[in-house]
N, C-alpha and C. Protein backbone atom coordinates (compact mmCIF):
# COMPACT_ATOMS: atom_id res chain seq x y z
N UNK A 1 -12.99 3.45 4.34
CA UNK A 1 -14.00 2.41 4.36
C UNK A 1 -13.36 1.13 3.88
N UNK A 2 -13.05 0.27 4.35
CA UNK A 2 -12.63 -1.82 4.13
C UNK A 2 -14.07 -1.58 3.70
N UNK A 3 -13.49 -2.94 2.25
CA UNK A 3 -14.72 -3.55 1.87
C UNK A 3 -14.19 -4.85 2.22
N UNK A 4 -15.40 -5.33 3.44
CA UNK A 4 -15.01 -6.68 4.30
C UNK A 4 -15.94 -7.94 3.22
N UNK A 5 -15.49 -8.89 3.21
CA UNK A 5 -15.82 -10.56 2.90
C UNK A 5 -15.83 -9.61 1.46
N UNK A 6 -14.78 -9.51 1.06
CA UNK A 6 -14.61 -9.70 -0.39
C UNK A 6 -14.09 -11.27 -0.89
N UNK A 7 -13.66 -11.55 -0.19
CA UNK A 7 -12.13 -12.97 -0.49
C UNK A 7 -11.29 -12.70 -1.15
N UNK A 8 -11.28 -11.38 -1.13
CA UNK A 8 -9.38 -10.99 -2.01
C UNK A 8 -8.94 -11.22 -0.63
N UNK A 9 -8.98 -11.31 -0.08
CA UNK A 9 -7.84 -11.27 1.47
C UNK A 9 -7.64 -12.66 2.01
N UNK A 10 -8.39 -13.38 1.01
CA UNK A 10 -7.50 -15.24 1.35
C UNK A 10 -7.59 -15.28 0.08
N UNK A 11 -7.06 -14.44 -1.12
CA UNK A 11 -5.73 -14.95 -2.03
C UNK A 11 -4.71 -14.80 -1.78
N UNK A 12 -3.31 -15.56 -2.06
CA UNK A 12 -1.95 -15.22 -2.67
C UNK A 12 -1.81 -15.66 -3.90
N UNK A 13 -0.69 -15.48 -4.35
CA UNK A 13 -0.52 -14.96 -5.44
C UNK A 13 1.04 -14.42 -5.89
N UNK A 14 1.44 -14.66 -7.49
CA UNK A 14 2.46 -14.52 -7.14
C UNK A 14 2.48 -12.92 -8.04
N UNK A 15 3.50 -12.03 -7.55
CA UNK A 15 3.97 -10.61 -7.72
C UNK A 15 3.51 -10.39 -8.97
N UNK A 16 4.15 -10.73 -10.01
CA UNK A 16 4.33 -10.43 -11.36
C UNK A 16 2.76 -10.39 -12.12
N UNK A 17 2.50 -11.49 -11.82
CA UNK A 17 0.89 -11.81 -12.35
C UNK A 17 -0.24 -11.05 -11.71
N UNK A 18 -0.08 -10.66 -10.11
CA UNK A 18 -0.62 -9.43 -9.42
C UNK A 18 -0.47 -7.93 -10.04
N UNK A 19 0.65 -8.19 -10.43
CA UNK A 19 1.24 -6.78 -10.92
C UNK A 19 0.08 -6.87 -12.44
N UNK A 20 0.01 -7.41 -13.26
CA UNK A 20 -0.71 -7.21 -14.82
C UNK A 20 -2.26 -7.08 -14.25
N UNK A 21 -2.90 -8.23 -13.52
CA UNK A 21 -3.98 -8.23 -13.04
C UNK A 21 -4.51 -6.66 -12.73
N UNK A 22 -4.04 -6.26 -12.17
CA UNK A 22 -3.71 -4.84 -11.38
C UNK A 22 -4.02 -3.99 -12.17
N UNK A 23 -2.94 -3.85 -12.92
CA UNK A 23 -2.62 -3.21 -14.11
C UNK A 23 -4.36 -3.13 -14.96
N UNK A 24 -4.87 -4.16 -15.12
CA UNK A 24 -5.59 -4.23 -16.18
C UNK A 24 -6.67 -3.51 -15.71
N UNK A 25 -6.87 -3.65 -14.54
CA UNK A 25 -7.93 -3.04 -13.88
C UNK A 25 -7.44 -1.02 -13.36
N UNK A 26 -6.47 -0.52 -13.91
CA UNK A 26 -6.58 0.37 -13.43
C UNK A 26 -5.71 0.87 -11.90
N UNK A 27 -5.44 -0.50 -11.31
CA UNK A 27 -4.77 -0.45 -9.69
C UNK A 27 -3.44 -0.51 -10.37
N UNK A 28 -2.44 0.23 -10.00
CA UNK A 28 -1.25 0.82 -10.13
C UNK A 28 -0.10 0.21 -8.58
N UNK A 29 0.68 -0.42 -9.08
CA UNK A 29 1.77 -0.16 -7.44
C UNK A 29 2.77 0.86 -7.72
N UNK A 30 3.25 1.33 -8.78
CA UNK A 30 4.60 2.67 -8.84
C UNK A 30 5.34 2.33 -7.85
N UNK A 31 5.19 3.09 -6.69
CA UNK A 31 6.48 3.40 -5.78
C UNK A 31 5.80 3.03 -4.45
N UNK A 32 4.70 2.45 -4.68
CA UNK A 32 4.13 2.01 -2.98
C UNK A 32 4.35 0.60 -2.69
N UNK A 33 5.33 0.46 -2.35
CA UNK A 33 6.18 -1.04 -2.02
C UNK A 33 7.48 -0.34 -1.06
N UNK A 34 7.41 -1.16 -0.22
CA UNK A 34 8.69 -2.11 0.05
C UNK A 34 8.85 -3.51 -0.13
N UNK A 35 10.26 -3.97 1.01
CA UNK A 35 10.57 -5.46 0.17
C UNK A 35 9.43 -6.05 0.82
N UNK A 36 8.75 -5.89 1.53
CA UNK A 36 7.70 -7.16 2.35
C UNK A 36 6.41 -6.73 2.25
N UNK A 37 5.81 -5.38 1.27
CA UNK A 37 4.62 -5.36 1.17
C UNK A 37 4.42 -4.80 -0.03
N UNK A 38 3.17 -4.78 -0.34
CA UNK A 38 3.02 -3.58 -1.78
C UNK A 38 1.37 -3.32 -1.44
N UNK A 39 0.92 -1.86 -2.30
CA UNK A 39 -0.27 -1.17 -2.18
C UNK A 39 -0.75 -0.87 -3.61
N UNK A 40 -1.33 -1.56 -3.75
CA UNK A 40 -2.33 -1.17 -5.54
C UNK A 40 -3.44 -0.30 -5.49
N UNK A 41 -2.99 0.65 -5.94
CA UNK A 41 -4.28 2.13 -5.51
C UNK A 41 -4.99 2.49 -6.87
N UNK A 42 -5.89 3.00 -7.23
CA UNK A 42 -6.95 3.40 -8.33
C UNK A 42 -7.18 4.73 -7.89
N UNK A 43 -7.02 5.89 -8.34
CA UNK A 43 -7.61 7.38 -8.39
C UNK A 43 -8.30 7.75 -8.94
N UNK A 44 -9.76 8.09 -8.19
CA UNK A 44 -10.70 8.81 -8.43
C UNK A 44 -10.86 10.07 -8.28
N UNK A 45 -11.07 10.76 -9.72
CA UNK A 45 -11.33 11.99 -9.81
C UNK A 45 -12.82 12.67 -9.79
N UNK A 46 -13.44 12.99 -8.30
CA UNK A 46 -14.73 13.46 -8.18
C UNK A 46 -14.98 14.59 -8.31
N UNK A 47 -16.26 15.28 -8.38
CA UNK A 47 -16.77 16.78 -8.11
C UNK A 47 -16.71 16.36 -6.25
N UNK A 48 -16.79 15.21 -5.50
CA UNK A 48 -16.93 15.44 -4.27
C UNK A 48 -15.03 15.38 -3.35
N UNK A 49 -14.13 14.78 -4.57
CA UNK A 49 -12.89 14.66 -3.87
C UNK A 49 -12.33 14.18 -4.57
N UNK A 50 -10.73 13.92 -3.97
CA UNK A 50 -10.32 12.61 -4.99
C UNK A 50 -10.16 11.16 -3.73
N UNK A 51 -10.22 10.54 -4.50
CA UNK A 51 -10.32 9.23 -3.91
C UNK A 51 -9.54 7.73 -4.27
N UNK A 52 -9.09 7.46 -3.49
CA UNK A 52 -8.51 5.93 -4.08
C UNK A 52 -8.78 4.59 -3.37
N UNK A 53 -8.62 3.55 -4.12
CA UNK A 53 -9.14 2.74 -4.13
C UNK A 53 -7.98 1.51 -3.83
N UNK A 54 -7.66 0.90 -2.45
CA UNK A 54 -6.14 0.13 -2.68
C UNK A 54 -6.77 -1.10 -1.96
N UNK A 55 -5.60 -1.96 -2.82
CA UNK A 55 -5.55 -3.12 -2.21
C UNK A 55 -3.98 -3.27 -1.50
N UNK A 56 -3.84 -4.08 -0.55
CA UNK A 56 -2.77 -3.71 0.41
C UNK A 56 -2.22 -5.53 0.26
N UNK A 57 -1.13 -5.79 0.27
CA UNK A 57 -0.75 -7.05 0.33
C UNK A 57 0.72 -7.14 1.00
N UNK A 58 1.25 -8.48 1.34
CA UNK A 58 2.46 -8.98 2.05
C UNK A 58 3.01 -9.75 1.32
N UNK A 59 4.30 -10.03 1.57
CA UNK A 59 5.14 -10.97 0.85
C UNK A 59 5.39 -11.88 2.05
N UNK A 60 4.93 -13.17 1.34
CA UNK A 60 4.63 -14.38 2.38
C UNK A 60 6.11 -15.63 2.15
N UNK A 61 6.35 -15.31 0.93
CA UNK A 61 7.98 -15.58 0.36
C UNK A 61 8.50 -14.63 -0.47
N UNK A 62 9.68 -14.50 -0.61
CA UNK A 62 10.54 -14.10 -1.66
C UNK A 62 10.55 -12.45 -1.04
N UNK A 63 11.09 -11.40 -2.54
CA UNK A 63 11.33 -9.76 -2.09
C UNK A 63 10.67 -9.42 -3.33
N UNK A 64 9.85 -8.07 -2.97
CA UNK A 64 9.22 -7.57 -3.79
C UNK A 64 10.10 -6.50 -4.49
N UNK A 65 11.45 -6.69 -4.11
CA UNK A 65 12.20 -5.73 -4.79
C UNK A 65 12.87 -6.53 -5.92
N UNK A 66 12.87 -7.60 -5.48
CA UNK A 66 13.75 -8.41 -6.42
C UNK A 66 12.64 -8.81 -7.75
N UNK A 67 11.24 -8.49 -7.47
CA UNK A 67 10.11 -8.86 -8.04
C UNK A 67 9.77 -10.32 -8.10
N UNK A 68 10.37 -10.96 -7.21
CA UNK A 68 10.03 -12.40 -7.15
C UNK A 68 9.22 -12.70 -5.51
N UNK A 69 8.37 -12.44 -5.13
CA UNK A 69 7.68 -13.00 -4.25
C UNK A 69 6.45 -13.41 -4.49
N UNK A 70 6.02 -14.30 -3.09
CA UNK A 70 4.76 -14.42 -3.58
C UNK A 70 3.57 -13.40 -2.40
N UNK A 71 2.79 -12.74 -2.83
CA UNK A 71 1.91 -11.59 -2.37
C UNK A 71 0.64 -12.25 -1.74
N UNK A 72 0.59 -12.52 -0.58
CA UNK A 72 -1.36 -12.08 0.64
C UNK A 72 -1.61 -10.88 0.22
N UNK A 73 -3.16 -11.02 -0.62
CA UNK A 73 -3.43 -9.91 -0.58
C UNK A 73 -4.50 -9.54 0.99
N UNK A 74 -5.05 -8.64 1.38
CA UNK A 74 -5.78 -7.54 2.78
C UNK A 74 -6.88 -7.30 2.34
N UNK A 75 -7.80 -7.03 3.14
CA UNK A 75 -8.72 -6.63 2.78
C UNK A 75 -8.43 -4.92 2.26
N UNK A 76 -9.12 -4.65 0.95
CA UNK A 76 -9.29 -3.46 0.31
C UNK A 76 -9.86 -2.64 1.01
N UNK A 77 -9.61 -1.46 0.88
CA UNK A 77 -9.70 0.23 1.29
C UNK A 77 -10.37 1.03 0.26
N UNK A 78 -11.23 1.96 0.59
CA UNK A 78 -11.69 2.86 -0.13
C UNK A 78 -11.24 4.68 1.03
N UNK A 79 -10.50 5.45 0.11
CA UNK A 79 -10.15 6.45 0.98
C UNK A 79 -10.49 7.60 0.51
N UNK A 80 -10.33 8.54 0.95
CA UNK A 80 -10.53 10.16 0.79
C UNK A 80 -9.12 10.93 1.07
N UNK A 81 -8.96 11.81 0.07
CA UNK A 81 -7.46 12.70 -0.42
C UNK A 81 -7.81 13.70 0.39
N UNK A 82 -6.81 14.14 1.73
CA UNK A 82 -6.78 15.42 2.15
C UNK A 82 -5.31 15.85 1.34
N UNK A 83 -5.44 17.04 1.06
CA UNK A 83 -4.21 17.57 0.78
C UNK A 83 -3.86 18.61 2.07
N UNK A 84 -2.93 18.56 2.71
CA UNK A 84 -1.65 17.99 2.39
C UNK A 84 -1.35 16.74 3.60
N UNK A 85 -2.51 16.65 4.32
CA UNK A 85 -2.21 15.22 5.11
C UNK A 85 -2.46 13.96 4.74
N UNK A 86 -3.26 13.69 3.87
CA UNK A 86 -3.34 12.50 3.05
C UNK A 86 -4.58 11.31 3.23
N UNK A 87 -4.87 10.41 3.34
CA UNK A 87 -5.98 9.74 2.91
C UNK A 87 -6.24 8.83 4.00
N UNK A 88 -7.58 9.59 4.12
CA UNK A 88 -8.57 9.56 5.33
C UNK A 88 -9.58 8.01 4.96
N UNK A 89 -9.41 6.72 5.95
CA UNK A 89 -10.50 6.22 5.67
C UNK A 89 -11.61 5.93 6.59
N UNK A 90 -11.40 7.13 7.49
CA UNK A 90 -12.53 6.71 8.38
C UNK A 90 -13.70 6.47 8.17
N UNK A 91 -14.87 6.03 9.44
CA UNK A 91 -16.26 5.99 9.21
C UNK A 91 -17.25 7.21 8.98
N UNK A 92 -16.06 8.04 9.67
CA UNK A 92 -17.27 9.35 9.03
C UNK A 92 -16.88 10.49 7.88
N UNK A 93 -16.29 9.59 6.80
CA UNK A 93 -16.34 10.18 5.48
C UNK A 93 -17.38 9.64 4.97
N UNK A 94 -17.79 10.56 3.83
CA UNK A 94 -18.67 10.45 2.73
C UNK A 94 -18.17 9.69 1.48
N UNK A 95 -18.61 8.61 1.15
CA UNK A 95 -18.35 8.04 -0.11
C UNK A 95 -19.17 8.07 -1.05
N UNK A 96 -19.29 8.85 -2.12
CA UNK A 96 -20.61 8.70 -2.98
C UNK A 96 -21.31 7.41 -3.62
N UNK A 97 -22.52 6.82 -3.48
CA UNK A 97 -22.79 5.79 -3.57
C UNK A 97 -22.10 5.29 -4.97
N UNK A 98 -22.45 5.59 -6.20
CA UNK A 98 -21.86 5.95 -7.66
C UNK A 98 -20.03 4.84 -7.33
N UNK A 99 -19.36 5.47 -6.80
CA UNK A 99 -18.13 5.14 -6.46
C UNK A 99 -18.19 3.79 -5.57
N UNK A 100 -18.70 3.91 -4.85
CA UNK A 100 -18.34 2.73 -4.15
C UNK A 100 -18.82 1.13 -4.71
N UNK A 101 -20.17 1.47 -5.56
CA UNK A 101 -20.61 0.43 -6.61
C UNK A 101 -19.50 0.54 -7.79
N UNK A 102 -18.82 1.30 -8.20
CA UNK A 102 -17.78 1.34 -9.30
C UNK A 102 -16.83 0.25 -8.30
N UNK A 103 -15.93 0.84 -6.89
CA UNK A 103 -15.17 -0.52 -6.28
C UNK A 103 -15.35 -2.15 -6.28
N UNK A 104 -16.94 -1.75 -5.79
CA UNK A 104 -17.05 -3.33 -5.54
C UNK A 104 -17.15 -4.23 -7.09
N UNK A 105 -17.22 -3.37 -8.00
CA UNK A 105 -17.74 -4.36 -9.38
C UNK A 105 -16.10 -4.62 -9.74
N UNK A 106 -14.79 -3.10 -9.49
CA UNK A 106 -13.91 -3.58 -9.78
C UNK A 106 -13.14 -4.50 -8.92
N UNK A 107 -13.35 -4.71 -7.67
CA UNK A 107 -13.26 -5.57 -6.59
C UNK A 107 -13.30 -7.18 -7.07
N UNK A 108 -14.82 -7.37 -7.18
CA UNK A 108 -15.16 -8.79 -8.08
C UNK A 108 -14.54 -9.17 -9.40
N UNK A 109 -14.48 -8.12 -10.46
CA UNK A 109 -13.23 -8.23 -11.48
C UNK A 109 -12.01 -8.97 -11.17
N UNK A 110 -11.09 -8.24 -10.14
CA UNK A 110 -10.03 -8.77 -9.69
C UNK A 110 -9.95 -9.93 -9.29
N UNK A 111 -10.73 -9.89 -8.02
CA UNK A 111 -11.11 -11.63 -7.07
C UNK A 111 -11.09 -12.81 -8.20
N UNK A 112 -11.97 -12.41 -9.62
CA UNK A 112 -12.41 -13.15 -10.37
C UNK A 112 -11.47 -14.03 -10.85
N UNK A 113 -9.89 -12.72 -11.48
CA UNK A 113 -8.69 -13.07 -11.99
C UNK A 113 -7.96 -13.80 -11.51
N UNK A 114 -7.53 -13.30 -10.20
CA UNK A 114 -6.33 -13.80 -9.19
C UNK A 114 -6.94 -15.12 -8.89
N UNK A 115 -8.17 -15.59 -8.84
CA UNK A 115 -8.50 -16.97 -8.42
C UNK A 115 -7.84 -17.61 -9.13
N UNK A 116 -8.05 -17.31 -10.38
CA UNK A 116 -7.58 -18.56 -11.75
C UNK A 116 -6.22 -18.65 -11.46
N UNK A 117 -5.27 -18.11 -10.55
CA UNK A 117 -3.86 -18.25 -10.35
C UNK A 117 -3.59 -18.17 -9.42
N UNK A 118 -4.49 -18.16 -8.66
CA UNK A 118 -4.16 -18.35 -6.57
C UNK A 118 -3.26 -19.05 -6.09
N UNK A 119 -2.36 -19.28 -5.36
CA UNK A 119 -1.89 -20.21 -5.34
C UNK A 119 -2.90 -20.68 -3.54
């Protein structure tokens, strides 16, 4: 499921300060990068699944390996964990309502942050 007209997806932004923002909220990048993109995911642990929660972004300058770029963030994803094929976001999954009001509040959190440093 995209959660569409958020306006995280006309911020940039630069890496490092994405990276704490992130951080504070719970969205993690670890090892989901290369040099020209990165994925900030949140794991939800349900009685209905597990689930995560990513924001997907590009490097519009610089390398995200070098940790100096600057990051577009995408419109955000809400997904569903198959094991062992992996995370389903189609339209005909179930998202429990509970969860998806938990995204969008942490959604607006973020938007809130990254503005104050948008470039």
């Amino acid at each position: 499921m995209k959660f569409e007209n958020t306006e995280i997806e006309k911020l940039k932004a630069d890496l490092n300060r994405l990276d704490e923002v992130m951080l504070d909220h719970g969205l993690v990048r670890e090892g989901q990068w290369d040099y020209e993109r990165v994925t900030y995911d949140r794991k939800f642990e349900l009685k209905e699944g597990v689930f995560y929660l990513r924001i997907f972004g590009f490097a519009t300058e610089g390398d995200v390996g070098a940790n100096n770029a600057t990051i577009q963030l995408m419109t955000p994803a809400l997904g569903k964990h198959y094991y062992p094929h992996g995370v389903e976001y189609g339209e005909d999954e179930h998202f429990p309502t509970s969860l998806v009001n938990s995204c969008k509040k942490i959604l607006d959190q973020v938007k809130a942050e990254v503005s104050k440093f948008a470039l």
